[in-house]
N, C-alpha and C. Protein backbone atom coordinates (compact mmCIF):
# COMPACT_ATOMS: atom_id res chain seq x y z
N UNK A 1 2.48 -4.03 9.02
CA UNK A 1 2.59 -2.59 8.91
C UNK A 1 2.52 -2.23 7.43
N UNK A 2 2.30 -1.01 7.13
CA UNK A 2 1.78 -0.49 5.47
C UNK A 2 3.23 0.51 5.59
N UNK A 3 3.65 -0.07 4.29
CA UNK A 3 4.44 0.83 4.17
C UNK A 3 4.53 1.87 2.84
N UNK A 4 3.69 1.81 2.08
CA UNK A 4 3.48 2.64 0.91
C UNK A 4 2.92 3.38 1.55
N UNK A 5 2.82 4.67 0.36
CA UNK A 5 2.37 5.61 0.25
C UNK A 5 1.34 5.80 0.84
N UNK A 6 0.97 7.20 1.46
CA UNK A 6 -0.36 7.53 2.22
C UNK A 6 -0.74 8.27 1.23
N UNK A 7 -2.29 7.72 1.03
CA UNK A 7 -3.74 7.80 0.05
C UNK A 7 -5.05 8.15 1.32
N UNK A 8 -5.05 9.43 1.43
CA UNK A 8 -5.80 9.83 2.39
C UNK A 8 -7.35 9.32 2.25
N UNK A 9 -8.02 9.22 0.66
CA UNK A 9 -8.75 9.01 -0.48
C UNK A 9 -9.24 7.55 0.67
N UNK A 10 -8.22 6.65 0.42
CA UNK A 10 -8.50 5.19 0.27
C UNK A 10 -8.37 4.94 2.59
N UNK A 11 -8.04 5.50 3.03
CA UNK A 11 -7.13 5.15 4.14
C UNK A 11 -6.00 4.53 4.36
N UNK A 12 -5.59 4.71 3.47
CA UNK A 12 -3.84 4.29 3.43
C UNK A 12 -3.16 5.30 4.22
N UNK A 13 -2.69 5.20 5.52
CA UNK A 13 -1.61 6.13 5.70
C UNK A 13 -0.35 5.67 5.89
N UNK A 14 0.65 5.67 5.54
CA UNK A 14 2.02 5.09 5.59
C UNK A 14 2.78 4.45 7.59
N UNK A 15 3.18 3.35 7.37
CA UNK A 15 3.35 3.18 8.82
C UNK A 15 2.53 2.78 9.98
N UNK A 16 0.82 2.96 9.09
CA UNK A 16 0.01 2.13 9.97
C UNK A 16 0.20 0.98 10.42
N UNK A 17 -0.04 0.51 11.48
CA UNK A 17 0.56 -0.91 11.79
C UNK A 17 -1.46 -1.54 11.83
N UNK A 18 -1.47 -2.59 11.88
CA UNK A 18 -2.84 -3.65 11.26
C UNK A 18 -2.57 -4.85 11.86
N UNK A 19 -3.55 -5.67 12.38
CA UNK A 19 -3.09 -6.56 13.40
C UNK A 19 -4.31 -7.35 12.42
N UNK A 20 -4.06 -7.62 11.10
CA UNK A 20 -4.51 -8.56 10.67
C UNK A 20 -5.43 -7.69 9.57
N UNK A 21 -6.24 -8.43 8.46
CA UNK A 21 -7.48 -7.90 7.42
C UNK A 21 -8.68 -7.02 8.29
N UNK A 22 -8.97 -8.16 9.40
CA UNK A 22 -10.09 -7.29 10.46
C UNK A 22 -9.72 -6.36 10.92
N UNK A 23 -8.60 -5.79 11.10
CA UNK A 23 -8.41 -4.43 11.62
C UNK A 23 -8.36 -3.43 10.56
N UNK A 24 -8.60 -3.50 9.43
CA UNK A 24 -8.60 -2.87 8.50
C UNK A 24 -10.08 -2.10 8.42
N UNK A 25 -10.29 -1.18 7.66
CA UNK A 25 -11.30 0.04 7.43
C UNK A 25 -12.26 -1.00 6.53
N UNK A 26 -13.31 -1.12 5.91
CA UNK A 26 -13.80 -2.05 5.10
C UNK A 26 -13.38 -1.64 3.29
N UNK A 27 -13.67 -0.01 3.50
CA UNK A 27 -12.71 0.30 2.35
C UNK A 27 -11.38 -0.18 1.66
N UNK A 28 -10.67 0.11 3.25
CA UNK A 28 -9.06 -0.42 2.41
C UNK A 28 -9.01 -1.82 2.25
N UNK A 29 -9.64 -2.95 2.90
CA UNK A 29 -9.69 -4.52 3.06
C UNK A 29 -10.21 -4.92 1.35
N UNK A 30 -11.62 -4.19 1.10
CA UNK A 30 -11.66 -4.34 -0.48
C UNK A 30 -10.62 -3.96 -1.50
N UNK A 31 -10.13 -2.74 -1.54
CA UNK A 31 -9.14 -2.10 -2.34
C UNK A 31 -8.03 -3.68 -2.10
N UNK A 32 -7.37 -3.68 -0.87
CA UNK A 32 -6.61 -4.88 -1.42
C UNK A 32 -6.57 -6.31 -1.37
N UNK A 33 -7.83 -6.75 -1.29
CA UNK A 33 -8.67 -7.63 -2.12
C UNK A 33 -8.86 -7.55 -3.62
N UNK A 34 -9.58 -6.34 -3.99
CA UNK A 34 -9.12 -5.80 -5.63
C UNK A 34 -7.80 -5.94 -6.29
N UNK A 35 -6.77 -5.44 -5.39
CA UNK A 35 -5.81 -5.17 -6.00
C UNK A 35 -4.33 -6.24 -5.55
N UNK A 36 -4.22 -7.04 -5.93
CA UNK A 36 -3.67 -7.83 -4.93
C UNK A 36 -1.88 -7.60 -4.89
N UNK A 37 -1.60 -6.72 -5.68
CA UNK A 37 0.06 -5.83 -5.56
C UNK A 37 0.47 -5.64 -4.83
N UNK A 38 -1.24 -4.92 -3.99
CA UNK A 38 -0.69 -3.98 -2.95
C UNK A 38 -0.78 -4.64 -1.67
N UNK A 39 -0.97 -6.16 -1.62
CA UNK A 39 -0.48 -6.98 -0.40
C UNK A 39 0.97 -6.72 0.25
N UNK A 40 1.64 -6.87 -1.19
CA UNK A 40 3.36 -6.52 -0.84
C UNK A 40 3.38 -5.41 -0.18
N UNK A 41 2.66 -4.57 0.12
CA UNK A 41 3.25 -3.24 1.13
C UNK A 41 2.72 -3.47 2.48
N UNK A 42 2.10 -4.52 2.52
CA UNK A 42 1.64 -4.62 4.32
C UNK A 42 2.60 -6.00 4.65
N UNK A 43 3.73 -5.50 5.60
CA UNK A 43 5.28 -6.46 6.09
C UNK A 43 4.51 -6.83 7.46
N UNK A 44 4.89 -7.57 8.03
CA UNK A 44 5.19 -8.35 9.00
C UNK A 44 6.33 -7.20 10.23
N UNK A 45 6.18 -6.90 11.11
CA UNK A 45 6.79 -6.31 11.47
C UNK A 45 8.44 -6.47 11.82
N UNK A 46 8.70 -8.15 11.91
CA UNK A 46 9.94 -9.05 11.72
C UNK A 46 10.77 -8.37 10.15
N UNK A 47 9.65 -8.38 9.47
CA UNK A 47 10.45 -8.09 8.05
C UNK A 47 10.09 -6.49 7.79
N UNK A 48 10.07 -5.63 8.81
CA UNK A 48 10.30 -4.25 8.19
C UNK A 48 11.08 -3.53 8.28
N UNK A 49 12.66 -3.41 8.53
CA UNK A 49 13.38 -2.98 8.01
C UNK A 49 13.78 -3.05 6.71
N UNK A 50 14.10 -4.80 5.98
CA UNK A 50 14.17 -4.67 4.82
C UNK A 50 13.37 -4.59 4.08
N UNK A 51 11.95 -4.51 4.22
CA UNK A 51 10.73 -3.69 3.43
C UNK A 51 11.37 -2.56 2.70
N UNK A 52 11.02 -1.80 3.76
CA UNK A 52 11.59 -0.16 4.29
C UNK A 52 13.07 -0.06 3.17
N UNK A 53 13.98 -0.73 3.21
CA UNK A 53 14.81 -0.86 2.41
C UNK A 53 14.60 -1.15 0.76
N UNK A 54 13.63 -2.19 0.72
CA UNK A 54 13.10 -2.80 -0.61
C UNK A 54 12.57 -1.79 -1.34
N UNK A 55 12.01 -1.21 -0.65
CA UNK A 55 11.05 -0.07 -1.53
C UNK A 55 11.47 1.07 -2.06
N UNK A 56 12.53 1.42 -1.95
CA UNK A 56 13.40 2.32 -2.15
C UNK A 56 14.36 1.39 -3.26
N UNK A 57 14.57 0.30 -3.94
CA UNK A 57 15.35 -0.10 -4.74
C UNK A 57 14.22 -0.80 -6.11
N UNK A 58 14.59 0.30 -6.70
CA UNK A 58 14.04 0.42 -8.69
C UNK A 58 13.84 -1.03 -8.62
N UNK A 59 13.33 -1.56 -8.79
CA UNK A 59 12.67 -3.08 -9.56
C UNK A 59 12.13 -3.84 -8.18
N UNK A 60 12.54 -3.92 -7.16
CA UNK A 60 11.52 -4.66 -6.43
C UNK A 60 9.91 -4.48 -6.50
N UNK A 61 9.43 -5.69 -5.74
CA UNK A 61 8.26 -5.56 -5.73
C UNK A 61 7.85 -4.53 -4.75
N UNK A 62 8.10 -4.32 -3.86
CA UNK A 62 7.72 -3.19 -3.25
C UNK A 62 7.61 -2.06 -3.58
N UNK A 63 9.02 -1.67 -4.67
CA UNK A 63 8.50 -0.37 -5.14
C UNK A 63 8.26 -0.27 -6.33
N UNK A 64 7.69 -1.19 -7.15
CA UNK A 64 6.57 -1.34 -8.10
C UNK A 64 5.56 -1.27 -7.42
N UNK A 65 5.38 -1.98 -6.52
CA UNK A 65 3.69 -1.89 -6.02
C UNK A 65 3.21 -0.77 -5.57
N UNK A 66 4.81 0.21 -4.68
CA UNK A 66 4.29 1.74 -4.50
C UNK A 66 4.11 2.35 -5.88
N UNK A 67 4.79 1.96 -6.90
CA UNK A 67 4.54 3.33 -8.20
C UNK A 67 3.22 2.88 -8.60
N UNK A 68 3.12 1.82 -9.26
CA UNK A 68 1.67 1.10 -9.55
C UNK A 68 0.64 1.92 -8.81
N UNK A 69 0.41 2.04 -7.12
CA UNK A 69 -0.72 2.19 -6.76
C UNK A 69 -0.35 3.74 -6.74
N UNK A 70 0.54 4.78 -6.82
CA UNK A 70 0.42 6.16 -7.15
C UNK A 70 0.02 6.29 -8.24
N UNK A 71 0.08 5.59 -9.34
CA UNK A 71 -0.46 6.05 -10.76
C UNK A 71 -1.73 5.56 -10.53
N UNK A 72 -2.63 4.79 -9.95
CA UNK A 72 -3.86 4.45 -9.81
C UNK A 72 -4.69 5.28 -9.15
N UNK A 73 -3.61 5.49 -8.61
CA UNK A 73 -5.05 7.05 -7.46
C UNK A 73 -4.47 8.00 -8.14
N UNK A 74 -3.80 8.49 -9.05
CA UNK A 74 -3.40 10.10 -9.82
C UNK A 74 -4.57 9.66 -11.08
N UNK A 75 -4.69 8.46 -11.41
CA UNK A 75 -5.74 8.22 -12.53
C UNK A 75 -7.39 8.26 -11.75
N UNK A 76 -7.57 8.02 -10.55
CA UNK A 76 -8.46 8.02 -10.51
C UNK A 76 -8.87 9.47 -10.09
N UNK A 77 -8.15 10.37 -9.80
CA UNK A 77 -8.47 11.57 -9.32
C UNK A 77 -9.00 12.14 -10.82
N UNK A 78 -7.73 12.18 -11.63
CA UNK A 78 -8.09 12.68 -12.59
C UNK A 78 -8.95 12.42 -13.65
N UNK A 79 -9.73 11.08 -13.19
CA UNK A 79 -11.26 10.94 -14.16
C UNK A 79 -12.30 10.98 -12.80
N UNK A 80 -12.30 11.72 -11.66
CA UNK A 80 -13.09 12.10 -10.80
C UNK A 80 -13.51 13.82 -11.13
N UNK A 81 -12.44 14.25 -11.72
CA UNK A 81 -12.59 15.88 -11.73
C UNK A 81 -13.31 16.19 -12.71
């Protein structure tokens, strides 16, 4: 399941559940292929409560990987305009 932020842009929507890379859009499968941070936001459904928890506490990886990929799509908007 994805638990960052929904990036309408990329197909990220928060809470999607993904039954593996192949179920993925071909868009979003590259993006995190590119970006490999943002692995940490797709849990296992065993481990999503304390995801869900993680990401919400300042220094984990989870919610680095959510701030990280909000400043990446606010940068990319703003050298799109």
């Amino acid at each position: 399941m994805y638990i960052g932020p929904t990036i309408i842009s990329v197909g990220l929507k928060k809470n999607t559940l993904y039954q593996g890379e192949g179920s993925m859009p071909p868009q979003l499968r590259s993006l995190v292929q590119t970006t490999p941070m943002l692995a940490s936001l797709f849990v296992p459904t065993a481990r999503l409560a304390a995801a869900k928890e993680s990401i919400k506490t300042r220094g984990s990886i989870e919610f680095l990987s959510a701030q990280t990929l909000r400043k990446m799509m606010r940068g990319q908007q703003k050298t799109s305009n």
